[in-house]
Protein backbone atom coordinates (compact mmCIF):
# COMPACT_ATOMS: atom_id res chain seq x y z
CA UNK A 1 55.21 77.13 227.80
CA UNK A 2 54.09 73.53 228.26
CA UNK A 3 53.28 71.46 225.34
CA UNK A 4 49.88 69.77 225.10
CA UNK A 5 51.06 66.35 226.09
CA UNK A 6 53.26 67.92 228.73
CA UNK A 7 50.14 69.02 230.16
CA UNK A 8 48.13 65.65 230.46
CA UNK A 9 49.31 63.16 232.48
CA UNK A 10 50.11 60.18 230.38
CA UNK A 11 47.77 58.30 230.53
CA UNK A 12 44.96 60.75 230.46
CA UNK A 13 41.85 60.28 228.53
CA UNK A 14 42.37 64.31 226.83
CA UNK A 15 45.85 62.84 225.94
CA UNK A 16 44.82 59.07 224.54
CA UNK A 17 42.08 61.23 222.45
CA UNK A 18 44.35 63.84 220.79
CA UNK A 19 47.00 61.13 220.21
CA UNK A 20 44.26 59.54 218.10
CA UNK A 21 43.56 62.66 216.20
CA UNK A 22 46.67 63.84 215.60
CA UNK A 23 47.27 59.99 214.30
CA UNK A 24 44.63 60.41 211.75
CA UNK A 25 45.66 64.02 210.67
CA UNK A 26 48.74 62.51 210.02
CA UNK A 27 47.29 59.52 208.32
CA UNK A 28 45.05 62.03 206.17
CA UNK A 29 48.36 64.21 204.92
CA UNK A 30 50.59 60.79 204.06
CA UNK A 31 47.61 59.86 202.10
CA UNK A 32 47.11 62.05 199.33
CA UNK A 33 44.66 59.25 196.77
CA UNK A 34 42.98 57.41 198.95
CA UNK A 35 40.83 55.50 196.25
CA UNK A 36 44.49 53.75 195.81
CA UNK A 37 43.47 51.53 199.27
CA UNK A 38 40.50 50.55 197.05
CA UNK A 39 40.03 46.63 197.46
CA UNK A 40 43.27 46.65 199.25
CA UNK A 41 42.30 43.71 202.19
CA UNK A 42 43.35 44.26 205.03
CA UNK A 43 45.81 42.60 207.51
CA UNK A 44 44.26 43.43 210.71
CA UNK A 45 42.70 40.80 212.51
CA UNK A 46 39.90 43.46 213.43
CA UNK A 47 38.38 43.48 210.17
CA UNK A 48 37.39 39.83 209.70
CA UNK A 49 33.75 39.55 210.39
CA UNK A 50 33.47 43.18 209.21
CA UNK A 51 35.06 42.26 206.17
CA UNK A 52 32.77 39.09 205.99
CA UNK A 53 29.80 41.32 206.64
CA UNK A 54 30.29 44.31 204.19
CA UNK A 55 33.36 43.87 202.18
CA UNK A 56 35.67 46.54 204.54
CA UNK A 57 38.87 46.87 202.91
CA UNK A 58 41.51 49.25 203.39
CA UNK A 59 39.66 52.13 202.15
CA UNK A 60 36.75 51.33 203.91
CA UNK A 61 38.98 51.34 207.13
CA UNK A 62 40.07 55.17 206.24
CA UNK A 63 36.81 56.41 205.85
CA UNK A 64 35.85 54.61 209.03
CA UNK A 65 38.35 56.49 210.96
CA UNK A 66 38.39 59.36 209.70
CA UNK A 67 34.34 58.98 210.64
CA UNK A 68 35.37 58.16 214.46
CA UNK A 69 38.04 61.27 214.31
CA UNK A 70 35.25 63.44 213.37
CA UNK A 71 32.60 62.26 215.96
CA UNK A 72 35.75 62.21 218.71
CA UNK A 73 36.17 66.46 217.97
CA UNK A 74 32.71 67.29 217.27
CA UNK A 75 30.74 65.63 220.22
CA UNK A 76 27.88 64.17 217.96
CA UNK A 77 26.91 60.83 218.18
CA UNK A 78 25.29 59.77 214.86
CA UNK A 79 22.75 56.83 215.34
CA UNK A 80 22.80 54.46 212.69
CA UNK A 81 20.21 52.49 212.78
CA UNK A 82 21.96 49.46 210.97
CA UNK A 83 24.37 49.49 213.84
CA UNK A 84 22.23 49.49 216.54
CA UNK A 85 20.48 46.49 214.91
CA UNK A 86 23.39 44.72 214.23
CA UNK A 87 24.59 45.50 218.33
CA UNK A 88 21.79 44.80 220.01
CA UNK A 89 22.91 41.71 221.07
CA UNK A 90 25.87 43.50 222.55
CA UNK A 91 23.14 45.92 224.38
CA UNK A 92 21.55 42.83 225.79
CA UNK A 93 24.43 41.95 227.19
CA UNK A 94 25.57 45.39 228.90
CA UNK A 95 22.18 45.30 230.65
CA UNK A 96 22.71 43.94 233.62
CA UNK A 97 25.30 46.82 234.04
CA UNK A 98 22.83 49.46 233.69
CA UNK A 99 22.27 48.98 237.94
CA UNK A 100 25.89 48.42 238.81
CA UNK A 101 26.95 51.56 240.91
CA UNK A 102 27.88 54.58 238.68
CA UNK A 103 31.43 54.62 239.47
CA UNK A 104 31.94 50.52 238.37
CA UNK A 105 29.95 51.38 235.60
CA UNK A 106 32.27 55.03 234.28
CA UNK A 107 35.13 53.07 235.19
CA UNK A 108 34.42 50.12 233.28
CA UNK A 109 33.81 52.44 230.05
CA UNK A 110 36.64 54.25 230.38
CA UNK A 111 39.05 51.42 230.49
CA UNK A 112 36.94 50.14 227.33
CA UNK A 113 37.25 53.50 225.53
CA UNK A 114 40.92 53.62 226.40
CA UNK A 115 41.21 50.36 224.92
CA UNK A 116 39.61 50.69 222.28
CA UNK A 117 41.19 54.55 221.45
CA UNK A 118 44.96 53.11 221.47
CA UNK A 119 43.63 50.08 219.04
CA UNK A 120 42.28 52.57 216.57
CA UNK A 121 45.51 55.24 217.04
CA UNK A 122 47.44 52.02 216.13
CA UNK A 123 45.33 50.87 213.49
CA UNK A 124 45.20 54.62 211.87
CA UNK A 125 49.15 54.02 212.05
CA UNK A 126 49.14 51.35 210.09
CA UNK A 127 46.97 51.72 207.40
CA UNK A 128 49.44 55.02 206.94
CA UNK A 129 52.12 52.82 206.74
CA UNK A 130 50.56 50.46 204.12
CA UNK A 131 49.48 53.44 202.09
CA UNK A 132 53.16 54.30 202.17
CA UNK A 133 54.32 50.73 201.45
CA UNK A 134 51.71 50.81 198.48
CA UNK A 135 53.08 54.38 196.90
CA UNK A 136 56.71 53.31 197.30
CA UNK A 137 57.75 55.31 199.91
CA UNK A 138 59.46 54.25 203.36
CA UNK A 139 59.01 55.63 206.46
């Protein structure tokens, strides 16, 4: 019998997804007090105008993907309306894609939602890591 990765080719978008939630599985067993990555900042270079904008440490950054992981499996899209507030100057700005032909347009997402899916697979790695660092315990 195959195993699931076996199955995908690699760089499949079924494969890039359950690479990210295994990665926070993972990242939610190594952590076992996660109120220790309280006001722990973090290193990422992601997190600086989030961090300037609500204070996003590393326990902010767990819950966040832990959030993603859970709207990844479950298909729901949760609209926040702080969020689309704060991106609709990024909306503006995808506009003028809205009448580029479909396939452009599903290709151009998909590159972006690779992109950003690896990012946040390695970012899930590391804040497992720093947990790990913070407890005492190598890898």
């Amino acid at each position: 019998m195959q195993s699931a990765e076996s199955r995908f080719n690699k760089n499949s978008l079924l494969l890039t997804l359950r690479r990210y939630s295994s990665a926070v599985s993972d990242m939610e067993k190594a952590i076992l007090l996660p109120s220790l990555l309280r006001d722990v900042p973090s290193d990422e270079a992601w997190d600086s105008e989030a961090a300037d904008e609500s204070g996003r440490d590393l326990y902010g950054n767990y819950a966040m993907l832990k959030a993603i992981r859970n709207t990844v499996e479950s298909g729901l899209v949760h609209i926040d309306d702080h969020k689309a507030k704060s991106n609709g100057a990024l909306n503006k700005t995808l506009e003028p894609l809205l009448d580029t032909d479909p396939e452009a347009l599903f290709r151009f997402h998909l590159r972006g939602l690779f992109t950003v899916m690896s990012d946040l697979t390695k970012k899930t790695q590391n804040i497992t890591d720093k947990y790990m660092d913070i407890i005492g315990v190598s890898n």
